[in-house]
C-alpha atoms as a PDB file:
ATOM      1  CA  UNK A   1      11.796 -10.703 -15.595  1.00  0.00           C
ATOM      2  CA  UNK A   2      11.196 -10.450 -19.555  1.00  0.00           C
ATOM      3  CA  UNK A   3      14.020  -8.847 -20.953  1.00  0.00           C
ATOM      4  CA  UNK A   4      13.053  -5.498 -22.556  1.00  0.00           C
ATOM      5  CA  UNK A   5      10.286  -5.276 -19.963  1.00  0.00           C
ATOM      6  CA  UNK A   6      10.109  -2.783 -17.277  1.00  0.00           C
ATOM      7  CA  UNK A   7       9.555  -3.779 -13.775  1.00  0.00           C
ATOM      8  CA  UNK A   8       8.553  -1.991 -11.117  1.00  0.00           C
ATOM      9  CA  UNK A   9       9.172  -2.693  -7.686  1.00  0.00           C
ATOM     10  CA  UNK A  10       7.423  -3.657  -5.014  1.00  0.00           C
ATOM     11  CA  UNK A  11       4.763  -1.677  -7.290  1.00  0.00           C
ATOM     12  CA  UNK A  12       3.993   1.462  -8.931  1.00  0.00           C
ATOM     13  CA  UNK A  13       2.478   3.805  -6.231  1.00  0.00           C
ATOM     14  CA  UNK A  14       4.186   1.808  -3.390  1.00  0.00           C
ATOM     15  CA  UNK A  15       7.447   1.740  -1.467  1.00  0.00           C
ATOM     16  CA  UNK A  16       8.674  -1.080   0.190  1.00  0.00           C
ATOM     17  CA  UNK A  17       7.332   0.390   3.722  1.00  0.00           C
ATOM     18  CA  UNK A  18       4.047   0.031   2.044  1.00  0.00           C
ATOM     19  CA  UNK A  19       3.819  -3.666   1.707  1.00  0.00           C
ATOM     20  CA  UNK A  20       0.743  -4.046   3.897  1.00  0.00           C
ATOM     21  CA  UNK A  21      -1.180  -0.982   1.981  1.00  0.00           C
ATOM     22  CA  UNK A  22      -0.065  -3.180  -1.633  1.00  0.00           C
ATOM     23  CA  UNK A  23      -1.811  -6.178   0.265  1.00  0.00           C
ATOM     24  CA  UNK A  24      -4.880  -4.379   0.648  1.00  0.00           C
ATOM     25  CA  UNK A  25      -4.632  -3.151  -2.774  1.00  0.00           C
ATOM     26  CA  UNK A  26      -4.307  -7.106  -3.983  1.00  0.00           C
ATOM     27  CA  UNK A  27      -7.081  -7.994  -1.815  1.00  0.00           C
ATOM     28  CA  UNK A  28      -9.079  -5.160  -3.186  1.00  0.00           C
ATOM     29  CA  UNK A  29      -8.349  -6.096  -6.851  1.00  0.00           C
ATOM     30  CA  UNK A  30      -9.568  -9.637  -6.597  1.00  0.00           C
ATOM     31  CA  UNK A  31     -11.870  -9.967  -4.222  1.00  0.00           C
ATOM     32  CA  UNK A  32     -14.767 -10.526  -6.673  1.00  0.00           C
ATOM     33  CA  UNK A  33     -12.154 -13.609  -8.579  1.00  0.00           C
ATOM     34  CA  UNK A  34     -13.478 -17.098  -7.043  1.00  0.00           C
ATOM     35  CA  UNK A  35     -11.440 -19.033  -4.649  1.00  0.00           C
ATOM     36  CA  UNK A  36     -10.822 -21.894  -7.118  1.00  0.00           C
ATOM     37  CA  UNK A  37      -9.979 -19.229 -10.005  1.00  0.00           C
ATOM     38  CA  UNK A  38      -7.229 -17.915  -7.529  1.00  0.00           C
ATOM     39  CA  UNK A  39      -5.744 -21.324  -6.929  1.00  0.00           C
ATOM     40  CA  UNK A  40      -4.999 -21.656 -10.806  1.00  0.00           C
ATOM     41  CA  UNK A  41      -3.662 -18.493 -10.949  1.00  0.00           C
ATOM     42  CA  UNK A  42      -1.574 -19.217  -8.426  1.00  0.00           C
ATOM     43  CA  UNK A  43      -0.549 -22.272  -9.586  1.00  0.00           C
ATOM     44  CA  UNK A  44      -0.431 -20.599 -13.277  1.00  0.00           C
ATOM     45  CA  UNK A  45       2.143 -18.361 -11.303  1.00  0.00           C
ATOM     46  CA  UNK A  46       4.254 -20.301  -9.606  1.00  0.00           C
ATOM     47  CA  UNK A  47       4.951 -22.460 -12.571  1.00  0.00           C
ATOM     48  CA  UNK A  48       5.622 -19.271 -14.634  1.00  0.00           C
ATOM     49  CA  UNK A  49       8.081 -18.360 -11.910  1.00  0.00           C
ATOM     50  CA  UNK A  50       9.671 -22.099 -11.464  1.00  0.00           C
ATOM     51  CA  UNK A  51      10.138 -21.750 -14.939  1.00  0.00           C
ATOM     52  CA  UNK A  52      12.098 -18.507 -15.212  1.00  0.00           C
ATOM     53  CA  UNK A  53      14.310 -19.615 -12.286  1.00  0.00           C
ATOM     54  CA  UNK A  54      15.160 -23.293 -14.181  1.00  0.00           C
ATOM     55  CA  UNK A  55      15.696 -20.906 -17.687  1.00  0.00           C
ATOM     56  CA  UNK A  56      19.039 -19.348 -15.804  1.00  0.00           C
ATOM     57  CA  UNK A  57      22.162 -20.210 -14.956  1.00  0.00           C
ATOM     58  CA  UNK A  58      23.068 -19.168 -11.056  1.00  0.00           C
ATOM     59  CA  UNK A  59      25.755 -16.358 -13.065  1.00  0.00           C
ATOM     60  CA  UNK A  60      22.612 -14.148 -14.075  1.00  0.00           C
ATOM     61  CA  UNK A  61      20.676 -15.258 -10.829  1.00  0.00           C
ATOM     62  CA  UNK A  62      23.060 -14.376  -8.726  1.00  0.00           C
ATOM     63  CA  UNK A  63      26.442 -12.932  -9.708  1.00  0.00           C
ATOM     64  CA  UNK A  64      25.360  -9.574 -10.968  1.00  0.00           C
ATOM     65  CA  UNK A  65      23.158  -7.103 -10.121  1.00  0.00           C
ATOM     66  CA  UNK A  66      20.083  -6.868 -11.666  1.00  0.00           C
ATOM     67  CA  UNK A  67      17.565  -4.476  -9.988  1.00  0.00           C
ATOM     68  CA  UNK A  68      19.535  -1.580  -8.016  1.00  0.00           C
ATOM     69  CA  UNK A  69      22.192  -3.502  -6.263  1.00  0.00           C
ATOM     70  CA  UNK A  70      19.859  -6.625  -5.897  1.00  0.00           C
ATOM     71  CA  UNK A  71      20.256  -9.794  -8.089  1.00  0.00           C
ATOM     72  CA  UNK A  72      17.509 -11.157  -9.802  1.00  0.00           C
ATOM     73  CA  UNK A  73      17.186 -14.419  -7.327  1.00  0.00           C
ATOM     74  CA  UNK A  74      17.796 -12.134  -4.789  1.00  0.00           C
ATOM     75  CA  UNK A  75      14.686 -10.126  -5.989  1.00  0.00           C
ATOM     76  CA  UNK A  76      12.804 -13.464  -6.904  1.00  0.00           C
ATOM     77  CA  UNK A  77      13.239 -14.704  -3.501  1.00  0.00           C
ATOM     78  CA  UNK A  78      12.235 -10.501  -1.942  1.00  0.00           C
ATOM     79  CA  UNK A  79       9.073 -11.207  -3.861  1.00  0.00           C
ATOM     80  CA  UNK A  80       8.062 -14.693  -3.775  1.00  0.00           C
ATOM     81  CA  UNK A  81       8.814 -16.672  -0.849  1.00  0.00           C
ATOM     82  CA  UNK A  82       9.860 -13.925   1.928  1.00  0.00           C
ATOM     83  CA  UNK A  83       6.280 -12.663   2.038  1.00  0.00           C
ATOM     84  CA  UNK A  84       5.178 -15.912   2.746  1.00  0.00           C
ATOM     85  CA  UNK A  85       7.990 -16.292   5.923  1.00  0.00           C
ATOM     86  CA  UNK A  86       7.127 -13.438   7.346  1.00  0.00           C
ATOM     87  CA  UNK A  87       3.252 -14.050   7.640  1.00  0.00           C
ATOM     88  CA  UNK A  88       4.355 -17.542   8.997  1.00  0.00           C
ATOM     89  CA  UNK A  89       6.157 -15.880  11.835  1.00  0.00           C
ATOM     90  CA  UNK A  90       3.453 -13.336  12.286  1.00  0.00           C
ATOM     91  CA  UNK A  91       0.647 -15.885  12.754  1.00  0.00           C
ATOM     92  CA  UNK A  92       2.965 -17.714  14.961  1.00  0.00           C
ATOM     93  CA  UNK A  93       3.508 -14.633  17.149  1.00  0.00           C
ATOM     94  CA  UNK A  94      -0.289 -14.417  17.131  1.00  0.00           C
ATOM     95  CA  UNK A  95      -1.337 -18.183  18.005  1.00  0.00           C
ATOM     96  CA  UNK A  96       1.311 -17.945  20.718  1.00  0.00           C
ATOM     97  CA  UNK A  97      -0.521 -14.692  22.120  1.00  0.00           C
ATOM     98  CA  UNK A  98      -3.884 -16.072  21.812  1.00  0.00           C
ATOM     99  CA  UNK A  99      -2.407 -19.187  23.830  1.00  0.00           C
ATOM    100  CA  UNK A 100      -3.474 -21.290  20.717  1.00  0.00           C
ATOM    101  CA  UNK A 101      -2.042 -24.574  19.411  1.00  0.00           C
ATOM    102  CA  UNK A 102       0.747 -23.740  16.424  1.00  0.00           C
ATOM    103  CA  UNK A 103       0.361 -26.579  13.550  1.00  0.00           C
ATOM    104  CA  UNK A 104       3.335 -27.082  11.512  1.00  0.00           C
END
């Protein structure tokens, strides 16, 4: 989101069909990182990311395109959060298959 920076999306040597082969990439890349190293980085993340998102007004979040057609929130949210949905609603598919108790 730097300006002058390049971004690639979802990721160089993936297209957005490939989401679940750029999983298995991630889990690849850091499966040797310790469970309490990843929950700083994630938390390391997330406040990077709060902190872009609070740096903007909603004009260059979302009243112009900034990726393609796609706004930058709009892209934010693509990346961020909608991953996150849609394993929710997958392991809910799953429990309720399984006949298992859905938390939450």
């Amino acid at each position: 989101m730097r300006q002058g920076t390049p971004s690639t999306f979802p990721e160089t040597g993936f297209k957005w069909n490939e989401l679940g082969k750029l999983a298995q990439k991630f889990y690849r890349d850091h499966e040797d990182v310790a469970f309490p190293q990843l929950l700083e980085r994630l938390d390391a993340a997330k406040g990077a990311i709060v902190a872009a998102i609070a740096s903007r007004d909603n004009a260059i979040l979302y009243e112009r395109p900034w990726y393609g057609t796609w706004t930058m929130g709009r892209m934010i949210q693509f990346n961020t959060a909608s991953p996150y949905a849609n394993a929710q609603a997958r392991l809910r598919k799953w429990l309720k298959a399984k006949n298992l108790p859905i938390r939450g």
